[in-house]
PDB file of N, CA and C in Angstrom:
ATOM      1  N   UNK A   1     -55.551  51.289 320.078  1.00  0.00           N
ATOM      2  CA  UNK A   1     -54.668  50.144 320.136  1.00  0.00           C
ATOM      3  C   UNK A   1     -54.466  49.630 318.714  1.00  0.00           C
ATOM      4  N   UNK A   2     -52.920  49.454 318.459  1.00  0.00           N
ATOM      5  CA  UNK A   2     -52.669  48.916 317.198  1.00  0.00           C
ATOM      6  C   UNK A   2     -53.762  47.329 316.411  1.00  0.00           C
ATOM      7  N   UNK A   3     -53.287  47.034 315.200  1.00  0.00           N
ATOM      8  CA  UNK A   3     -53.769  45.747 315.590  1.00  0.00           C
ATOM      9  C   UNK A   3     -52.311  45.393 316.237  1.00  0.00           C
ATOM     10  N   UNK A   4     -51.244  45.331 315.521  1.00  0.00           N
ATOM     11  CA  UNK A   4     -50.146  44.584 316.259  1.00  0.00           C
ATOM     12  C   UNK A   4     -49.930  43.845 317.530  1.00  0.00           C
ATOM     13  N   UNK A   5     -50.562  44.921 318.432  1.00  0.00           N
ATOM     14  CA  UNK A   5     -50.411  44.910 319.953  1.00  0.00           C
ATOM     15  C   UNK A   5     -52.293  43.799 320.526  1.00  0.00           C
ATOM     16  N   UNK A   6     -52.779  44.170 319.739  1.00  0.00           N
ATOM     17  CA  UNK A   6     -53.861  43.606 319.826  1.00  0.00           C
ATOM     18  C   UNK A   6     -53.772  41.751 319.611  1.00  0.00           C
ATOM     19  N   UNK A   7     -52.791  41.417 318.237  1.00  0.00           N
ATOM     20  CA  UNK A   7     -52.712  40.446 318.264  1.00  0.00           C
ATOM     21  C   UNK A   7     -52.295  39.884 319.342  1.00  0.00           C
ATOM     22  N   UNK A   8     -50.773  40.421 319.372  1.00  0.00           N
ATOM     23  CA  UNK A   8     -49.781  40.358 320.752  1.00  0.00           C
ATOM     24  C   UNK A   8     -50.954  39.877 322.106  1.00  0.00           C
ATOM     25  N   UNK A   9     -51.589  40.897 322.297  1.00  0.00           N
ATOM     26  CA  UNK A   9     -52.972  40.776 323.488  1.00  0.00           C
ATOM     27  C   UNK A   9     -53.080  39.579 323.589  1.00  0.00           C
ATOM     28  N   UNK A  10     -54.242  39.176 322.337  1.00  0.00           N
ATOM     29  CA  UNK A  10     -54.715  38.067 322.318  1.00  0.00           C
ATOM     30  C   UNK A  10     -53.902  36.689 322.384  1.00  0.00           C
ATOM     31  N   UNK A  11     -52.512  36.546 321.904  1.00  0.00           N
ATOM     32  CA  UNK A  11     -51.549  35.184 322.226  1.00  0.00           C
ATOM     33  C   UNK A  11     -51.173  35.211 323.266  1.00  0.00           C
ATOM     34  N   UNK A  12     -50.947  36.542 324.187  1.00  0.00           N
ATOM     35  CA  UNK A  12     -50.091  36.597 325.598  1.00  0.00           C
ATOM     36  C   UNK A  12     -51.325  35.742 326.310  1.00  0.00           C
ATOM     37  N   UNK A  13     -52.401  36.408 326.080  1.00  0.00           N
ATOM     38  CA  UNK A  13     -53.872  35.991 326.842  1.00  0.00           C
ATOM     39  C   UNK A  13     -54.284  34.295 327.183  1.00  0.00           C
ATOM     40  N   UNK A  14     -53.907  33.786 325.154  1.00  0.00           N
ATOM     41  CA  UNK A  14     -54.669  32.486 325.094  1.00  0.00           C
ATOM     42  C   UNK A  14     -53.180  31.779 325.998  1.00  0.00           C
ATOM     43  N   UNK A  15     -51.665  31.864 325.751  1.00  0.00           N
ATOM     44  CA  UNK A  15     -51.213  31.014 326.671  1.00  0.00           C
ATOM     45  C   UNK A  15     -51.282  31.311 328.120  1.00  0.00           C
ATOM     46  N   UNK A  16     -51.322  32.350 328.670  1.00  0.00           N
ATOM     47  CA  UNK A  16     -51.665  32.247 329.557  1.00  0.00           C
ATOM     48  C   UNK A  16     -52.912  31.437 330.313  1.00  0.00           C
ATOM     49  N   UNK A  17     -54.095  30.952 329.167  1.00  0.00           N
ATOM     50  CA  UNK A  17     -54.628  30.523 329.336  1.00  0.00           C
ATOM     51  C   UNK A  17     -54.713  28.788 329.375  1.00  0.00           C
ATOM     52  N   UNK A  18     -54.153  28.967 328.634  1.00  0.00           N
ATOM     53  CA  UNK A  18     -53.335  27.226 328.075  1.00  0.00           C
ATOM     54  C   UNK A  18     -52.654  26.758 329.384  1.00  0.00           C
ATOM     55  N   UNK A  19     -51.956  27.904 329.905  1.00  0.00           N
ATOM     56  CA  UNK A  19     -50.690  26.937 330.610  1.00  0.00           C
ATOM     57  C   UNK A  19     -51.770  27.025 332.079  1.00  0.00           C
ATOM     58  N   UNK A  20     -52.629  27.936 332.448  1.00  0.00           N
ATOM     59  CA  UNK A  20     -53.338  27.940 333.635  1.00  0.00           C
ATOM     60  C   UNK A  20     -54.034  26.521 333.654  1.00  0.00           C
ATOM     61  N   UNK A  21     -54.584  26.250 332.350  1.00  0.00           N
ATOM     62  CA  UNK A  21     -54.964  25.288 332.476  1.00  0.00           C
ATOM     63  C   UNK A  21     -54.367  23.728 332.483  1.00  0.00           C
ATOM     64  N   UNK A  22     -53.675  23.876 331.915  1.00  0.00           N
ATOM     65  CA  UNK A  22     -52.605  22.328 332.247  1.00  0.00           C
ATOM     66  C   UNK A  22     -51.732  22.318 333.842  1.00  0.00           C
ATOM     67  N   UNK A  23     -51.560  23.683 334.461  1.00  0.00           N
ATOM     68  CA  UNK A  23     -51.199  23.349 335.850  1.00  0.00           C
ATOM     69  C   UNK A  23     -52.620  23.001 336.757  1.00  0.00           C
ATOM     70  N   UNK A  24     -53.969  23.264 336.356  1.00  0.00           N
ATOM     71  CA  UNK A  24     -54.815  22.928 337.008  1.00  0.00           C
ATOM     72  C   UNK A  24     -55.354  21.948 336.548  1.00  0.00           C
ATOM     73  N   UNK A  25     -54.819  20.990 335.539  1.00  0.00           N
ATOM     74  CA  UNK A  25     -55.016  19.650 335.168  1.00  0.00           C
ATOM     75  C   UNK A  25     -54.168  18.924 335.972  1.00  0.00           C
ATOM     76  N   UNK A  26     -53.115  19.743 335.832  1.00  0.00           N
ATOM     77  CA  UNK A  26     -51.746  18.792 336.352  1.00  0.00           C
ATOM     78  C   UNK A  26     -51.797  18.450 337.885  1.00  0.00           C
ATOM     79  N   UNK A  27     -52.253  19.646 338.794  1.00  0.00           N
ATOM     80  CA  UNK A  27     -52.688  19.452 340.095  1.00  0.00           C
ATOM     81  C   UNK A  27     -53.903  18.091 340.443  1.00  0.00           C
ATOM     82  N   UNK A  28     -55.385  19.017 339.636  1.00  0.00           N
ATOM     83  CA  UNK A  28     -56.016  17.907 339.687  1.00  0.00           C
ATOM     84  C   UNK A  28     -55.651  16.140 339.409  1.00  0.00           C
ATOM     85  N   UNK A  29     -54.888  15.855 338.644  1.00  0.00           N
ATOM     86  CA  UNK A  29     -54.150  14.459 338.350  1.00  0.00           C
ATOM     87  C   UNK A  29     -53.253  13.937 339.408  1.00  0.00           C
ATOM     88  N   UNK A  30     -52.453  14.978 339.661  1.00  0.00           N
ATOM     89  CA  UNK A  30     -51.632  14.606 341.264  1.00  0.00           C
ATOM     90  C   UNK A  30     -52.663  14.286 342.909  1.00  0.00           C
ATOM     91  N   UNK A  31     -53.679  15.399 342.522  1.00  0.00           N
ATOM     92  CA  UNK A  31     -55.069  14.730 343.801  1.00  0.00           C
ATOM     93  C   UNK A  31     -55.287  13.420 343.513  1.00  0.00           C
ATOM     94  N   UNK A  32     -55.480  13.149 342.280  1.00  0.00           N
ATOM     95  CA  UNK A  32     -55.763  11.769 342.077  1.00  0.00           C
ATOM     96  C   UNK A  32     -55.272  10.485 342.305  1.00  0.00           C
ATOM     97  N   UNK A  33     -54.101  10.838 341.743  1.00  0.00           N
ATOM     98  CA  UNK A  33     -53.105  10.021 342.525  1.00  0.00           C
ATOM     99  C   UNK A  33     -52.944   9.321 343.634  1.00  0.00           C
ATOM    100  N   UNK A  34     -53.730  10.366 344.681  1.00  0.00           N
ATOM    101  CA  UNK A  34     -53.580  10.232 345.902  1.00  0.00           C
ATOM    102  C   UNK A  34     -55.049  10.200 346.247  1.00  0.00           C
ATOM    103  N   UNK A  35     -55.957  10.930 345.605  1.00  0.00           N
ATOM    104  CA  UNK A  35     -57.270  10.083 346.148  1.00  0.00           C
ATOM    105  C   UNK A  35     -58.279   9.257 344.847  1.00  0.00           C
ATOM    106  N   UNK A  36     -58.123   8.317 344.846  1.00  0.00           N
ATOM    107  CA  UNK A  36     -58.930   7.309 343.776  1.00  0.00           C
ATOM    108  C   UNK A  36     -60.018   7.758 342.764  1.00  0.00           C
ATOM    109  N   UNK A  37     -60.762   8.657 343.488  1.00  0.00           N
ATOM    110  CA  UNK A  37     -62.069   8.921 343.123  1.00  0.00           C
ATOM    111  C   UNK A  37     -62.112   9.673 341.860  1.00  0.00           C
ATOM    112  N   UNK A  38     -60.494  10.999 341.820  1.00  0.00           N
ATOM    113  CA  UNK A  38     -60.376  11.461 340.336  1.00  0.00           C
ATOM    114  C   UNK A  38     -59.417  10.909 339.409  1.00  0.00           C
ATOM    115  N   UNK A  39     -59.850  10.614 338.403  1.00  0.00           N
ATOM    116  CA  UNK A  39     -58.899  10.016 337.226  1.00  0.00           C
ATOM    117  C   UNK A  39     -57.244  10.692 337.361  1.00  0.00           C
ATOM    118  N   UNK A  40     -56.792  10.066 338.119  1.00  0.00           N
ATOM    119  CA  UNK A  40     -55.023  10.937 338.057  1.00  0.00           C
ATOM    120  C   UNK A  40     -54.339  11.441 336.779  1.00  0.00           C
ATOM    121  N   UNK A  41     -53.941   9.332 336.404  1.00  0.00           N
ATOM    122  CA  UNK A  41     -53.024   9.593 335.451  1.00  0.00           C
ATOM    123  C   UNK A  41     -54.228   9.999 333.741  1.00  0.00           C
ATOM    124  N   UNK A  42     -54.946  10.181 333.540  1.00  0.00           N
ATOM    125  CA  UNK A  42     -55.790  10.630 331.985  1.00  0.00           C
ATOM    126  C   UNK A  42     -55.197  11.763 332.587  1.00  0.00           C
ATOM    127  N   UNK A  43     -55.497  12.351 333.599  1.00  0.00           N
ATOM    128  CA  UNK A  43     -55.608  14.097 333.332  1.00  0.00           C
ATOM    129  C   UNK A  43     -53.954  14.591 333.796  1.00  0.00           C
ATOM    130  N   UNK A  44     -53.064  13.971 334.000  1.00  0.00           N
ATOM    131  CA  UNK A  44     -51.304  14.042 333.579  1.00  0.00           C
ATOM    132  C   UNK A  44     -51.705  14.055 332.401  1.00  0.00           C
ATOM    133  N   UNK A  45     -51.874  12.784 331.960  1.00  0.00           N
ATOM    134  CA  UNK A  45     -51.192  13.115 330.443  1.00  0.00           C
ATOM    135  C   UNK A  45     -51.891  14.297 329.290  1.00  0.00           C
ATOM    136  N   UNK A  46     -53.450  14.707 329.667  1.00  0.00           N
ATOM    137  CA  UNK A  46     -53.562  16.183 329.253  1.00  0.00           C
ATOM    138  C   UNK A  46     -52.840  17.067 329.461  1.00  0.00           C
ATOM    139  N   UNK A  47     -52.363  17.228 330.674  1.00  0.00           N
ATOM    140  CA  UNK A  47     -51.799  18.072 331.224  1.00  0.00           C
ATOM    141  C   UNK A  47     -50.341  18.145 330.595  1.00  0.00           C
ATOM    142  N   UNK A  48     -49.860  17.474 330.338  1.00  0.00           N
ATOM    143  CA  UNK A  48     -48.608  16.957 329.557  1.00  0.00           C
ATOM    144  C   UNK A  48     -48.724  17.746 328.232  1.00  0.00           C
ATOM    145  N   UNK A  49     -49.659  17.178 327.364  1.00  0.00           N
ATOM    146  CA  UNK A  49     -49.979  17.172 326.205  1.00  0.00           C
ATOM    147  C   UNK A  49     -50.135  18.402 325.772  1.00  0.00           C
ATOM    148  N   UNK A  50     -51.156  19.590 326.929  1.00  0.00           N
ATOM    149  CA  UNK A  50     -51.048  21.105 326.684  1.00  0.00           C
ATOM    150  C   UNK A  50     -49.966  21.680 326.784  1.00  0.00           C
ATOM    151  N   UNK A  51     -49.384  21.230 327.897  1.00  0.00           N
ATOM    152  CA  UNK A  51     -47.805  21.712 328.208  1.00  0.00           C
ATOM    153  C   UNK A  51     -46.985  21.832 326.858  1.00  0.00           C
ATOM    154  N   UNK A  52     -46.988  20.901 326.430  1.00  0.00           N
ATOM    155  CA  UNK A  52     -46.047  20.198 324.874  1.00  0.00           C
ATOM    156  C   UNK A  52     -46.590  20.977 323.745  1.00  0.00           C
ATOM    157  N   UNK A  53     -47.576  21.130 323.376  1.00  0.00           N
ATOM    158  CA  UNK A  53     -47.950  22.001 322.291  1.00  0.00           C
ATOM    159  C   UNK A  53     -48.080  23.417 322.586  1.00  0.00           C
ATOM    160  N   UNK A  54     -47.575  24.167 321.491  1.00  0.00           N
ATOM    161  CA  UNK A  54     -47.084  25.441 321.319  1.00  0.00           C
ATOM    162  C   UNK A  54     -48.267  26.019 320.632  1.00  0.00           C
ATOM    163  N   UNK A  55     -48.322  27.516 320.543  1.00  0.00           N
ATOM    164  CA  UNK A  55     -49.001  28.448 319.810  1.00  0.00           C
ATOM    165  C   UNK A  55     -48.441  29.249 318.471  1.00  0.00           C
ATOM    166  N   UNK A  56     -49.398  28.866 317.857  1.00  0.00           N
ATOM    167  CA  UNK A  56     -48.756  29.172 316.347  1.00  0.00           C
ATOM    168  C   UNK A  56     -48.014  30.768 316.586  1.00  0.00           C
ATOM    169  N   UNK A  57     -47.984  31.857 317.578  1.00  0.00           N
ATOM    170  CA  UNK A  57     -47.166  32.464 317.500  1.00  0.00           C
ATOM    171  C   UNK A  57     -45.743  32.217 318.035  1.00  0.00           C
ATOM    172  N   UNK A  58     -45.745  31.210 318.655  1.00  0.00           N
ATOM    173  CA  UNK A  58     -44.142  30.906 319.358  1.00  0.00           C
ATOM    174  C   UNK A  58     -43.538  30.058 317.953  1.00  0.00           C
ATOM    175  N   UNK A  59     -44.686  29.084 317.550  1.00  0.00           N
ATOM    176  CA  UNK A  59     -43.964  28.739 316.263  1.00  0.00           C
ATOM    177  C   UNK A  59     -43.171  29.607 315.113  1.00  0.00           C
ATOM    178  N   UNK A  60     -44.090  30.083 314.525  1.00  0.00           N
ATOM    179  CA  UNK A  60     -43.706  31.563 313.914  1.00  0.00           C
ATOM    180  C   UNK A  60     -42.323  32.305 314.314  1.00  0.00           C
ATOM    181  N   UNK A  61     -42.435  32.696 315.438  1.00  0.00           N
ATOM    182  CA  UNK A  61     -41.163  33.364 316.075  1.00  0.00           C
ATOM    183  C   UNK A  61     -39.789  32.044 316.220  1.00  0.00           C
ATOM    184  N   UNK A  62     -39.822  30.961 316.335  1.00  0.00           N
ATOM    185  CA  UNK A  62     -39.102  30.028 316.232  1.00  0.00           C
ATOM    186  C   UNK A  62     -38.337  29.478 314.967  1.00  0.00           C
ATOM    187  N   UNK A  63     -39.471  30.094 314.238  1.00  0.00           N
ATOM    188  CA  UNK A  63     -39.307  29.464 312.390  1.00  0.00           C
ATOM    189  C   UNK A  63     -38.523  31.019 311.938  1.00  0.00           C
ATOM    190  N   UNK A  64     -38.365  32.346 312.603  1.00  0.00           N
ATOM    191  CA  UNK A  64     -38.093  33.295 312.248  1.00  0.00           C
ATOM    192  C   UNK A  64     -36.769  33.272 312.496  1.00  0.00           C
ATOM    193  N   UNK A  65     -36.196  32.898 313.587  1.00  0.00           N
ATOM    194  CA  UNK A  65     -34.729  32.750 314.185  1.00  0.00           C
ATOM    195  C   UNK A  65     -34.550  31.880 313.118  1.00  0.00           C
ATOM    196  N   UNK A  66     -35.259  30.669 312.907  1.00  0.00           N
ATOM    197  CA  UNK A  66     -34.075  29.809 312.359  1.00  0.00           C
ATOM    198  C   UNK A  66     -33.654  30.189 310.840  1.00  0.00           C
ATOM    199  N   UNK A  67     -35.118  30.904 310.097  1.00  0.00           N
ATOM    200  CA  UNK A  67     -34.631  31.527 308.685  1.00  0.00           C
ATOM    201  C   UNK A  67     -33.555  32.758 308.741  1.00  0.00           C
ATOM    202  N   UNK A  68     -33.511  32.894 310.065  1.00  0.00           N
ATOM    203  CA  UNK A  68     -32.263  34.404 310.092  1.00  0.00           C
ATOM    204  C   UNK A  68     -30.995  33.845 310.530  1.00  0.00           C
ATOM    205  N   UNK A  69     -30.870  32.532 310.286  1.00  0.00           N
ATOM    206  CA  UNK A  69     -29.616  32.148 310.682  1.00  0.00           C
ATOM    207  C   UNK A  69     -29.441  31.776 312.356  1.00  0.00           C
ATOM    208  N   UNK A  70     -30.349  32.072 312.991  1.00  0.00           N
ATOM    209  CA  UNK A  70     -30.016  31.975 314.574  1.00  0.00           C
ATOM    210  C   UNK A  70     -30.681  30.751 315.068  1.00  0.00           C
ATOM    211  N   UNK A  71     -29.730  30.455 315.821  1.00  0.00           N
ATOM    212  CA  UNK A  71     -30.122  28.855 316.333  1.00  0.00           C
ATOM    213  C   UNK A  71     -30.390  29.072 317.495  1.00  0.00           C
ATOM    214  N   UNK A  72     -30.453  27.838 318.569  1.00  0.00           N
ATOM    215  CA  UNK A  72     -30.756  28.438 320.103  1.00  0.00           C
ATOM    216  C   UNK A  72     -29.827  28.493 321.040  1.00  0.00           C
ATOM    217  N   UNK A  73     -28.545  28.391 320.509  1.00  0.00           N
ATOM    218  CA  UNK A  73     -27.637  28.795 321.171  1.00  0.00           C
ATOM    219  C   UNK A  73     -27.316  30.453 321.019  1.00  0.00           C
ATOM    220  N   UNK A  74     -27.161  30.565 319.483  1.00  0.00           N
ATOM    221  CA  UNK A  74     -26.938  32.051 319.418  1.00  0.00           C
ATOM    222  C   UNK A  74     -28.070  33.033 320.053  1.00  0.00           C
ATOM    223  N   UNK A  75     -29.508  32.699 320.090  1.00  0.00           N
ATOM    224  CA  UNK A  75     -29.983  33.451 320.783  1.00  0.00           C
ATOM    225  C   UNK A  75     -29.901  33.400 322.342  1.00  0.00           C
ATOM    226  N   UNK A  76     -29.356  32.387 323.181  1.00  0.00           N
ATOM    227  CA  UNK A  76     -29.499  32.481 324.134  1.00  0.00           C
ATOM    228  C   UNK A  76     -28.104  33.371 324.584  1.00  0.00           C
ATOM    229  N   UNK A  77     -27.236  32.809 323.845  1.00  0.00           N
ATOM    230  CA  UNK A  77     -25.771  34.295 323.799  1.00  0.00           C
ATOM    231  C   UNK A  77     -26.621  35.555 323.831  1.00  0.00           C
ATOM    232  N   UNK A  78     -27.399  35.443 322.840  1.00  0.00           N
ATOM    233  CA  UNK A  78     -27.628  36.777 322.925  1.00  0.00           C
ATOM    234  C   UNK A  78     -28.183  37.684 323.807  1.00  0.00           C
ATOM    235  N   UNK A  79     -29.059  37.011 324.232  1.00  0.00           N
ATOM    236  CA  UNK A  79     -29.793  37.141 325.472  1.00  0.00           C
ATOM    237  C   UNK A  79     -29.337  37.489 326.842  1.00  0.00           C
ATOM    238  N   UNK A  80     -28.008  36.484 326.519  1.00  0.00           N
ATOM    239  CA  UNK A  80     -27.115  37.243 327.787  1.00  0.00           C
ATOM    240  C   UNK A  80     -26.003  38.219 327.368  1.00  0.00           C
ATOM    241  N   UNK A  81     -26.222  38.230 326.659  1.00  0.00           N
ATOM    242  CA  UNK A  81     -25.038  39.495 326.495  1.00  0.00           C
ATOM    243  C   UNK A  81     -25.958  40.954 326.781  1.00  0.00           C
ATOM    244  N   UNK A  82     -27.452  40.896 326.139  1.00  0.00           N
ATOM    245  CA  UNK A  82     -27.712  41.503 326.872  1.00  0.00           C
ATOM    246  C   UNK A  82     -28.365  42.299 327.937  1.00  0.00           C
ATOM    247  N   UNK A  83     -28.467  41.067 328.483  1.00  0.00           N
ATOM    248  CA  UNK A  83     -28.735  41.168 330.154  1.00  0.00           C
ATOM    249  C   UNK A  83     -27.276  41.365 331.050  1.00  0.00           C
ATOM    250  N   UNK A  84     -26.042  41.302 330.530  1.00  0.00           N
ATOM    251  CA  UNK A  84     -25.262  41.962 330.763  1.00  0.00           C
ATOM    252  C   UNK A  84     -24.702  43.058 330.790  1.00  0.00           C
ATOM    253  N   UNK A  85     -25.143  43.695 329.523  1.00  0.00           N
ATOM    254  CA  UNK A  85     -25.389  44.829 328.964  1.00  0.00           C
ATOM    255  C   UNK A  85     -26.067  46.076 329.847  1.00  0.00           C
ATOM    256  N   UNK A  86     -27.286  45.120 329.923  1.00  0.00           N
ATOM    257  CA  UNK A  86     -28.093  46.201 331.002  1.00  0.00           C
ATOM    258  C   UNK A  86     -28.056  45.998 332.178  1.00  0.00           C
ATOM    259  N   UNK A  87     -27.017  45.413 333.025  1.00  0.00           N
ATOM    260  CA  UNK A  87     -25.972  45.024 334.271  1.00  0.00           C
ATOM    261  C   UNK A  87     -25.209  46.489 334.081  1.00  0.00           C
ATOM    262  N   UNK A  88     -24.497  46.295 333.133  1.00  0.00           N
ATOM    263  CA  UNK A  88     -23.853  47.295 333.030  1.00  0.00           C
ATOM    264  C   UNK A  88     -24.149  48.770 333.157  1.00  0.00           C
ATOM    265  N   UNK A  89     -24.923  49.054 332.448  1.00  0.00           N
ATOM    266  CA  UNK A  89     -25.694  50.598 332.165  1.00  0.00           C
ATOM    267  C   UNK A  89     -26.142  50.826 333.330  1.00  0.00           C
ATOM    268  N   UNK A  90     -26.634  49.902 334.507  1.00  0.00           N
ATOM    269  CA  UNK A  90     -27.583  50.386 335.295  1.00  0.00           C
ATOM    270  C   UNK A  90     -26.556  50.778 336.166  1.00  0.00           C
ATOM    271  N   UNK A  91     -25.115  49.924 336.480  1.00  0.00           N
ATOM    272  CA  UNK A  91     -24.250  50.524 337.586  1.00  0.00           C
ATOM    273  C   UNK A  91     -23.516  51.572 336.769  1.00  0.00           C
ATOM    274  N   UNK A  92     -23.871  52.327 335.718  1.00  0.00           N
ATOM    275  CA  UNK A  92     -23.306  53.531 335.571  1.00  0.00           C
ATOM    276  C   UNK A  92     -23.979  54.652 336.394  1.00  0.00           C
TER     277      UNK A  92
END
C-alpha cells in the first residue's frame, strides 16, 4: 500500500469517525430532550460543533480549488457535467 492511499485510509477513517460520533451525540441530546436525566441541549451543541469543523484534508482540498481558480459553483458544474457524462456512456 502506497503511502498516498494510506494517508487517504487514515482521513476517510478519522471522519468517518468524527461524523459517527456527532450523530451519536446528536441522538443522545435529542433522548434528552425528551428524557431529563441526559444533558440534551450540551451534547447538541457538541454535536453541532463536530459537525461544523472540518479535517485538515477537506481543508487542503478546498484551499486547492480555490488556488486553481475554481469556486463552488464551477465545481459543482463540473460535477454534473460529469455525471452526465457517465449517463451518457453507460446508455451507449
Amino acid at each position: 500500500m502506497s503511502n498516498d492511499n494510506t494517508c487517504s485510509y487514515r482521513a476517510n477513517r478519522s471522519q468517518v469517525l468524527r461524523i459517527g460520533a456527532a450523530v451519536l451525540l446528536a441522538a443522545l441530546g435529542l433522548i434528552g430532550l425528551v428524557i431529563p436525566i441526559i444533558p440534551g441541549i450540551p451534547l447538541l451543541i457538541v454535536a453541532a460543533v463536530i459537525f461544523s469543523t472540518r479535517l485538515p484534508v477537506e481543508r487542503s482540498a478546498a484551499r486547492n480549488r480555490i488556488r486553481s481558480g475554481l469556486n463552488a459553483w464551477d465545481t459543482t458544474k463540473l460535477a454534473g457535467l460529469r455525471a452526465a457524462r457517465n449517463v451518457v456512456d453507460r446508455l451507449r
